[in-house]
Protein backbone atom coordinates (compact mmCIF):
# COMPACT_ATOMS: atom_id res chain seq x y z
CA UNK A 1 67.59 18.56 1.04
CA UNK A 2 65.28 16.48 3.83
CA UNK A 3 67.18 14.33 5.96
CA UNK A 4 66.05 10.55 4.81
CA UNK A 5 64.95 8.63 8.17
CA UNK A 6 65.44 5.12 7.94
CA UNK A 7 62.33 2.54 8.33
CA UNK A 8 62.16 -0.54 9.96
CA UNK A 9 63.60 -2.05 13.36
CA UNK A 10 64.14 0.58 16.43
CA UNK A 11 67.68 0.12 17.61
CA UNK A 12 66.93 -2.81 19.61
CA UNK A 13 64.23 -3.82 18.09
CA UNK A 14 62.13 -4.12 20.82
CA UNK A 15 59.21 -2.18 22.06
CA UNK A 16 61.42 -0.45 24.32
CA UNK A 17 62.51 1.46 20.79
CA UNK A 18 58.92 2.91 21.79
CA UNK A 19 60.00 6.59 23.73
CA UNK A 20 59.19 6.35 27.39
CA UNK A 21 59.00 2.42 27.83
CA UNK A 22 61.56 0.49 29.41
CA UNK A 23 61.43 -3.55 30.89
CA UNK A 24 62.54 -5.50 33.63
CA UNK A 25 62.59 -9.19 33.49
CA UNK A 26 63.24 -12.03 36.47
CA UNK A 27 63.07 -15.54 36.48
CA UNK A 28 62.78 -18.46 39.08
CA UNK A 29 65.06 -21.22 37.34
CA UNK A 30 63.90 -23.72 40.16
CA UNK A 31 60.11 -23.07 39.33
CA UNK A 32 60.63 -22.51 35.57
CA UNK A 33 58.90 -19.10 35.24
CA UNK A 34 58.90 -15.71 35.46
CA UNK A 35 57.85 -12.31 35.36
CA UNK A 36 57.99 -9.32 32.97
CA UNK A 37 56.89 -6.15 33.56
CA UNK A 38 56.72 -3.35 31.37
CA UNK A 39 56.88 0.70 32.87
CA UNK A 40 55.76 3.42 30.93
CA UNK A 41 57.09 7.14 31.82
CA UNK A 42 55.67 8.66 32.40
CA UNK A 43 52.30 6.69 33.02
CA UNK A 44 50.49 6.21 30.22
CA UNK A 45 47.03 5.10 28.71
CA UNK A 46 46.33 1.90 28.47
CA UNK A 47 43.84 -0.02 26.60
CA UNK A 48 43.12 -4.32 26.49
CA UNK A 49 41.33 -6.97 24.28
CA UNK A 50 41.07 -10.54 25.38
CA UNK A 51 40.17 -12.89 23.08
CA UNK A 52 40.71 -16.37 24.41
CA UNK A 53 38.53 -17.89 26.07
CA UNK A 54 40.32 -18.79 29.16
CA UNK A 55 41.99 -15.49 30.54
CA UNK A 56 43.75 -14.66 33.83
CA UNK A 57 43.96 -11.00 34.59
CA UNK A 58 44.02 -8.10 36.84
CA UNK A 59 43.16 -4.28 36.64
CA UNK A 60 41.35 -4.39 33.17
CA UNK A 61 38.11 -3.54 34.15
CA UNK A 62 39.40 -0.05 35.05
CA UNK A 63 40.73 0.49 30.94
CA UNK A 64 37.49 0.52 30.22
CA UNK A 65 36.57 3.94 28.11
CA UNK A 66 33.89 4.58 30.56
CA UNK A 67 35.85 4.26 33.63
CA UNK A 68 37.51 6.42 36.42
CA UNK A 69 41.54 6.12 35.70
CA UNK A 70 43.05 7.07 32.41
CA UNK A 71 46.94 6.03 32.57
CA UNK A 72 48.62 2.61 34.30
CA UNK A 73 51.72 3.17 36.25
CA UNK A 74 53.03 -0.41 35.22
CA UNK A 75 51.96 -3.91 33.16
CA UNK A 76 52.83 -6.94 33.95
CA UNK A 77 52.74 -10.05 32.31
CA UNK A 78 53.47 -13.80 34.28
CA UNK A 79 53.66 -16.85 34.75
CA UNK A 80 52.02 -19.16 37.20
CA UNK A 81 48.69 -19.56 36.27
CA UNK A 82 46.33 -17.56 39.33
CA UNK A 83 49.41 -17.39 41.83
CA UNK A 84 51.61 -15.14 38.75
CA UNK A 85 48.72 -12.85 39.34
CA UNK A 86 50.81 -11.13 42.79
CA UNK A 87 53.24 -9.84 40.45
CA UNK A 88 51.75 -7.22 39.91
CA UNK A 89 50.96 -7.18 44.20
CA UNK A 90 55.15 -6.97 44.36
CA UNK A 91 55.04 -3.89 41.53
CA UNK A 92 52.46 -2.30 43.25
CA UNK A 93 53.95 -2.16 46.79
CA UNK A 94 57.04 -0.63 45.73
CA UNK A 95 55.58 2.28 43.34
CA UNK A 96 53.15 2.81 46.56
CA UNK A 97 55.78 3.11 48.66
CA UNK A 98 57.90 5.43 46.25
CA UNK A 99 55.10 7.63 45.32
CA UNK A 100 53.89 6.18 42.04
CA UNK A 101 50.57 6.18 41.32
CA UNK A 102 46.73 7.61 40.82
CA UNK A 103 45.91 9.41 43.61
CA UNK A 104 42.17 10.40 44.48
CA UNK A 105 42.76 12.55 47.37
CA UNK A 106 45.94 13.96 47.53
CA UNK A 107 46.99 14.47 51.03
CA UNK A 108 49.65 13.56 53.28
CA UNK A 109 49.04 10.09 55.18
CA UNK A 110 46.67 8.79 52.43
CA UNK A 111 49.14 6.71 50.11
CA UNK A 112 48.79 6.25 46.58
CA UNK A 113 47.15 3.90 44.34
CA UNK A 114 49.86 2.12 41.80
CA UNK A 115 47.57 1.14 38.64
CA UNK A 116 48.86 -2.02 37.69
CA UNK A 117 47.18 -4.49 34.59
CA UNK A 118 48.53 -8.04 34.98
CA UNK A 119 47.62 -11.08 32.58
CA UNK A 120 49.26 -14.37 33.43
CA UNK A 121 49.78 -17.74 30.87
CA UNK A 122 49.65 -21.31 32.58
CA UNK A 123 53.14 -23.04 33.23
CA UNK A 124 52.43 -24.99 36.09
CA UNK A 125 52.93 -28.42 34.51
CA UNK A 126 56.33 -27.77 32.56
CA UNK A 127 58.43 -29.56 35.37
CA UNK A 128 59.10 -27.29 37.43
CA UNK A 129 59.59 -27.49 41.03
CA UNK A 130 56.16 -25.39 42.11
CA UNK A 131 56.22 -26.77 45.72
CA UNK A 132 55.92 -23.49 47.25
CA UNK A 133 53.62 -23.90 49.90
CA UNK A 134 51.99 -20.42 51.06
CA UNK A 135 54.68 -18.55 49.59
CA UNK A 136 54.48 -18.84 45.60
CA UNK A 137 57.72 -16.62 44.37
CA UNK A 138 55.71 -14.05 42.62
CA UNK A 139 55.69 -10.98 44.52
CA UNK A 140 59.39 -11.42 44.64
CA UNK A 141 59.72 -11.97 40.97
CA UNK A 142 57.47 -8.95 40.69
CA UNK A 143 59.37 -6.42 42.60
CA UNK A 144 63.10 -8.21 41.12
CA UNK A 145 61.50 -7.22 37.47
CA UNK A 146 60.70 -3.59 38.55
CA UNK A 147 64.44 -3.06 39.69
CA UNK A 148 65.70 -4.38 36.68
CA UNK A 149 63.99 -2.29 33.86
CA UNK A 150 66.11 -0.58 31.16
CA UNK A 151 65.86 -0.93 27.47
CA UNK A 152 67.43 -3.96 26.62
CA UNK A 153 65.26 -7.21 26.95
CA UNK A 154 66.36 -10.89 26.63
CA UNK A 155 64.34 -12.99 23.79
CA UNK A 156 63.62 -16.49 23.99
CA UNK A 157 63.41 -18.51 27.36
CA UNK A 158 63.42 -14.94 29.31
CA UNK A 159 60.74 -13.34 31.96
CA UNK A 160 56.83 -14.71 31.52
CA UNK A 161 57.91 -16.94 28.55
CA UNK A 162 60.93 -18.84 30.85
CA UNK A 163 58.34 -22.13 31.34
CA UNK A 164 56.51 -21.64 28.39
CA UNK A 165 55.32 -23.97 25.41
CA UNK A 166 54.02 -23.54 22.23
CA UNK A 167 52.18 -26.15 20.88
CA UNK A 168 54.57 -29.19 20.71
CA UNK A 169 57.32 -26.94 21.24
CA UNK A 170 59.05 -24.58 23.38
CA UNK A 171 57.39 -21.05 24.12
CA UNK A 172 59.53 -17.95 24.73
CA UNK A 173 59.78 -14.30 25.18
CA UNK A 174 59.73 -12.42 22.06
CA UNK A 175 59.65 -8.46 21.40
CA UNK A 176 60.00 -6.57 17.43
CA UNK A 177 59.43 -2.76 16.73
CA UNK A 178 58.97 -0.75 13.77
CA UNK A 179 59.94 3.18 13.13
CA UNK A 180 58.26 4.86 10.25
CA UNK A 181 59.88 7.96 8.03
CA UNK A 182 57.58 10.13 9.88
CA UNK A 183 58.74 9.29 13.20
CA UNK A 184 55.64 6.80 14.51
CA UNK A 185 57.44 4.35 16.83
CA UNK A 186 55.60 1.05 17.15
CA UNK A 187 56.57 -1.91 19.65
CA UNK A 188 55.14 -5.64 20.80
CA UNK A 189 56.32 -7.67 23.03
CA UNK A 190 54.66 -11.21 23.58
CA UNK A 191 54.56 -14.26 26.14
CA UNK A 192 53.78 -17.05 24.07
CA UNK A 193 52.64 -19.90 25.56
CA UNK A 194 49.94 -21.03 22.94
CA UNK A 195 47.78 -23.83 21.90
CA UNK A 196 48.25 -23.63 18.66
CA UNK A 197 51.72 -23.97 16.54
CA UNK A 198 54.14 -21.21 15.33
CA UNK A 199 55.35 -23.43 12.82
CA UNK A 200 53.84 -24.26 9.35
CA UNK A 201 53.10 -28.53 9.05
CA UNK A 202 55.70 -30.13 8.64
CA UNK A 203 58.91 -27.49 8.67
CA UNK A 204 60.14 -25.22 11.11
CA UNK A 205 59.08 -22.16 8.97
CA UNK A 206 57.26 -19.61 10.94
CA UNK A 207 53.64 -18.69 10.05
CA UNK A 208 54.85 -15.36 10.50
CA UNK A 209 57.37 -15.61 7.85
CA UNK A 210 55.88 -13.17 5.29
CA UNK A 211 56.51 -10.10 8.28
CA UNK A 212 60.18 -10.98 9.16
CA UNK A 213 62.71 -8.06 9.08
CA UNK A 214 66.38 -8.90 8.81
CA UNK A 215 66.25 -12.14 9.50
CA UNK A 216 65.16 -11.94 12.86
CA UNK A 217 63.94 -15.23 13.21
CA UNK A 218 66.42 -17.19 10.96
CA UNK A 219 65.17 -16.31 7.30
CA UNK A 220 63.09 -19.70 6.83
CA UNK A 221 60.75 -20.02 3.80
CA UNK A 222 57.89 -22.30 2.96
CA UNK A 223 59.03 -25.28 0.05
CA UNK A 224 56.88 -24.67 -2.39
CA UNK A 225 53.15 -24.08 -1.99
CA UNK A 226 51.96 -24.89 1.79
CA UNK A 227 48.72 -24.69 1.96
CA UNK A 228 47.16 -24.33 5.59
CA UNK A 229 46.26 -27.12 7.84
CA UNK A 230 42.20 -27.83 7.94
CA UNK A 231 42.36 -29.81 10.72
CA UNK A 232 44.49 -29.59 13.84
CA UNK A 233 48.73 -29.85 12.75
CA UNK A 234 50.46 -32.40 15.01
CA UNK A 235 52.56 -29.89 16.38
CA UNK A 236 49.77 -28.59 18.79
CA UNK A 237 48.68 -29.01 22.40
CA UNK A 238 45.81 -31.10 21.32
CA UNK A 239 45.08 -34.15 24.06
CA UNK A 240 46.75 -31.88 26.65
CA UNK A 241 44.63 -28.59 27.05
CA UNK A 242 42.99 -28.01 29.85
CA UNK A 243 41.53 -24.42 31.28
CA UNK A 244 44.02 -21.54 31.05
CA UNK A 245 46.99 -23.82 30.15
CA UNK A 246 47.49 -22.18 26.73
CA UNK A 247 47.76 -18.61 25.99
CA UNK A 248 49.90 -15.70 24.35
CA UNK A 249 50.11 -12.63 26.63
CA UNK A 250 51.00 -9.50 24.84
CA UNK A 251 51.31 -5.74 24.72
CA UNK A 252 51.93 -3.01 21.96
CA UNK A 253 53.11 0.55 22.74
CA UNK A 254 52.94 3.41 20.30
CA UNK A 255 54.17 6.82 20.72
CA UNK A 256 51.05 8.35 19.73
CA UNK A 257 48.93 10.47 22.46
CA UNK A 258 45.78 8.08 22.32
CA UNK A 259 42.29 8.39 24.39
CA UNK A 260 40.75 5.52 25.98
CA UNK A 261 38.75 4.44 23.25
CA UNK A 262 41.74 4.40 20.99
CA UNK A 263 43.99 2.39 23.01
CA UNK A 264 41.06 -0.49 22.89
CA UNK A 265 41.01 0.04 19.54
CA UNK A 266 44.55 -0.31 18.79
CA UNK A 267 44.58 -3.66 20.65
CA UNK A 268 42.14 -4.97 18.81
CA UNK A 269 43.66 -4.80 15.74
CA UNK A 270 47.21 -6.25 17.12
CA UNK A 271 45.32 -9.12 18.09
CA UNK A 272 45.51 -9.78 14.25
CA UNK A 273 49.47 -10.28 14.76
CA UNK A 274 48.37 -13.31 16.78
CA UNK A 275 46.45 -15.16 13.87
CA UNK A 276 49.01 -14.50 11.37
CA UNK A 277 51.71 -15.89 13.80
CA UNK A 278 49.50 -19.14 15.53
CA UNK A 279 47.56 -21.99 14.55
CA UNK A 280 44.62 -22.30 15.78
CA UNK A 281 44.54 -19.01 17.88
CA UNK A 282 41.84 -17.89 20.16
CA UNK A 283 40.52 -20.87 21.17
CA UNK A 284 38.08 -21.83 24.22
CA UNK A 285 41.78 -23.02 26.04
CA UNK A 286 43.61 -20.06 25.29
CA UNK A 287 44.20 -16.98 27.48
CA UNK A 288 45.00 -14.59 24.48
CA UNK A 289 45.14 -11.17 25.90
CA UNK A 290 46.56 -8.02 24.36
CA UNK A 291 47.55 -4.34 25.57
CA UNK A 292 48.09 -1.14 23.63
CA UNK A 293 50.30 1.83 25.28
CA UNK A 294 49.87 5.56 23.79
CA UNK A 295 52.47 6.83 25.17
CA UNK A 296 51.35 10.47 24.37
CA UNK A 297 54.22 11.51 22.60
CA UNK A 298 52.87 12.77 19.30
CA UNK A 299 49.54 14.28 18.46
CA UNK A 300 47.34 11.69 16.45
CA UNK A 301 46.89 14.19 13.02
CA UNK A 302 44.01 14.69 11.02
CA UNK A 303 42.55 12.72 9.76
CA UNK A 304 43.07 10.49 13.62
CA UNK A 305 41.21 7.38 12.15
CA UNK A 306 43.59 6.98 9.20
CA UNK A 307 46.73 7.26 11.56
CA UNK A 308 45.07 5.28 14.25
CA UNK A 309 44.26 2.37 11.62
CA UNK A 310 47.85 2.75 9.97
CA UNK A 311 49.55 2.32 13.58
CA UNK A 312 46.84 -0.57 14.24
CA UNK A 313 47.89 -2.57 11.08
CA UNK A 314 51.55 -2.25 11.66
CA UNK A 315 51.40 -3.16 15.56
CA UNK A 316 49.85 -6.35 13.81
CA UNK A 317 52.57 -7.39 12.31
CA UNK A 318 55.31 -6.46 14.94
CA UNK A 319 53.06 -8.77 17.34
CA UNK A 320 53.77 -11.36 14.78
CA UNK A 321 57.04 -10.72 14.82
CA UNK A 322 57.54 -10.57 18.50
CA UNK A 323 56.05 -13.78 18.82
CA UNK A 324 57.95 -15.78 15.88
CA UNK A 325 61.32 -14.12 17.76
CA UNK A 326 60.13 -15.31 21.25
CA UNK A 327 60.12 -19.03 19.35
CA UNK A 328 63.11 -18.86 17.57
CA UNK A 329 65.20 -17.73 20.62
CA UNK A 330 63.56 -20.57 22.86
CA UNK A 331 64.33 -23.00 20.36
CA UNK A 332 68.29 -21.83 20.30
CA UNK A 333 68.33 -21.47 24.13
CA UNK A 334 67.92 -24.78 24.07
């Protein structure tokens, strides 16, 4: 008889449950933020959609389908508004200086090109001590979160989400995966630092409740028949948003071998995770930003559009997921 593979949550149930992706996190407890980066290997492609209309990145012009490089050596996601953006300077200089990276004339003396993607969320106001002069901790934080990838990664107040809010409440770190009976791997991990609320009016229920596996975010359920806010909950950032200050940074990996054109694709259907998880979502305050990793592993079979859209719709909902378990373990760190 067949061997019956189990669906659901990876191991850790993380995206490093996704083949080839591992994550390093570092904080700076005196600043209240941090850094996560995540390292495909080998490198992989990359695709990005940005929907809010305040973003802060790096590198994303070149995952365009039409451009020059097809794989990123590294992602990073961070805190710090503009000055989080040198994490990805600290990731870069040691991959250079190791030999990682796109290389368009391969030659002794002529040093390699890391390709590193960066979006950073706002925490600049959260109380932190951010008197750092000419010498914001980022690169530092960068370069600690490159030594310390592996495959296990803290939730809650961990990495980019250490400072974070989300809407009234404290923002986190969150990360979910999925494994199908046909061996698809599917992982998010999130940054959520958001406008909106996680919370249905009124309880602590997640709006991502109806995607929860195991109980991974404390097996809370509507009373009764909620019906959605029409106006703005309480329990948002509304009075307080300025440019940039809100905003969910995300990726999603897959282990399917995806072009260019794919990869966008596939991130624009996990942005979906972050409406069923946040209210309001997207809006002109918000930095929402989201990355898809093929990681190249397995052949997309025919038909490719009905796998692609399959591993689209269920990177959704582990975004949701990731995002309700980056809350819930902010809210029991405390």
């Amino acid at each position: 008889m067949p061997k019956t593979v189990k669906t659901g949550p990876g191991p850790n149930n993380a995206i490093t449950d996704v083949d080839g992706i591992q994550v390093g996190q570092a904080v700076d407890e005196k600043a209240v933020t941090g850094v996560t980066v995540i390292v495909p290997d080998p490198p992989c492609v990359c695709g990005v959609d940005i929907r809010g209309g305040g973003p802060g990145t790096r590198e994303t012009g070149a995952l365009l389908p039409d451009t020059l490089v097809d794989r990123i050596d590294a992602l990073v996601l961070a805190g710090g508004s503009v000055y989080g953006l040198a994490a990805a300077e600290g990731v870069t200089v040691v991959m250079g200086a190791e030999g990682r990276g796109f290389s368009l004339v391969p030659r002794d003396g002529v040093p390699v090109s890391p390709i590193v993607p960066a979006a950073i969320l706002y925490d600049l106001a959260n109380g932190g001590d951010k008197n750092w002069g000419e010498s914001p901790p980022y690169i530092r934080l960068g370069k600690e979160a490159l030594a310390a990838v592996g495959d296990e990664i803290a939730v809650g107040r961990a990495g980019a989400g250490y400072g974070a809010g989300a809407g009234a409440y404290a923002g986190g770190l969150g990360t979910a995966s999925y494994i199908t009976t046909d061996g698809w791997q599917i992982g998010a991990i999130a940054a959520v630092n958001s406008f909106g609320s996680p919370y249905m009016p009124g309880s602590l229920c997640f709006w991502a409740w109806p995607y929860e596996l195991n109980g991974e975010f404390g097996n809370r359920r509507p009373a009764g028949d909620v019906a959605p806010a029409q106006e703005f909950p309480p329990d948002t950032k509304l009075g307080s948003a300025t440019a940039r200050t809100n905003t969910t940074i995300c990726a999603v990996a897959v282990n399917a071998k995806l072009s260019k054109a794919q990869a966008k694709r596939l991130a624009i259907m996990a942005q979906d995770g972050l409406a069923r998880a946040i209210r309001p979502v997207h809006a002109p305050t918000d930095g929402d930003v989201v990355f898809a990793l093929g990681t190249g592993v397995k052949e997309l079979p025919d038909p490719q559009l009905l796998t692609l859209t399959r591993l689209g719709s269920i990177a959704a909902d582990c975004l949701a997921r990731a995002i309700a378990r980056g809350v819930y373990g902010a809210e029991n760190d405390g």
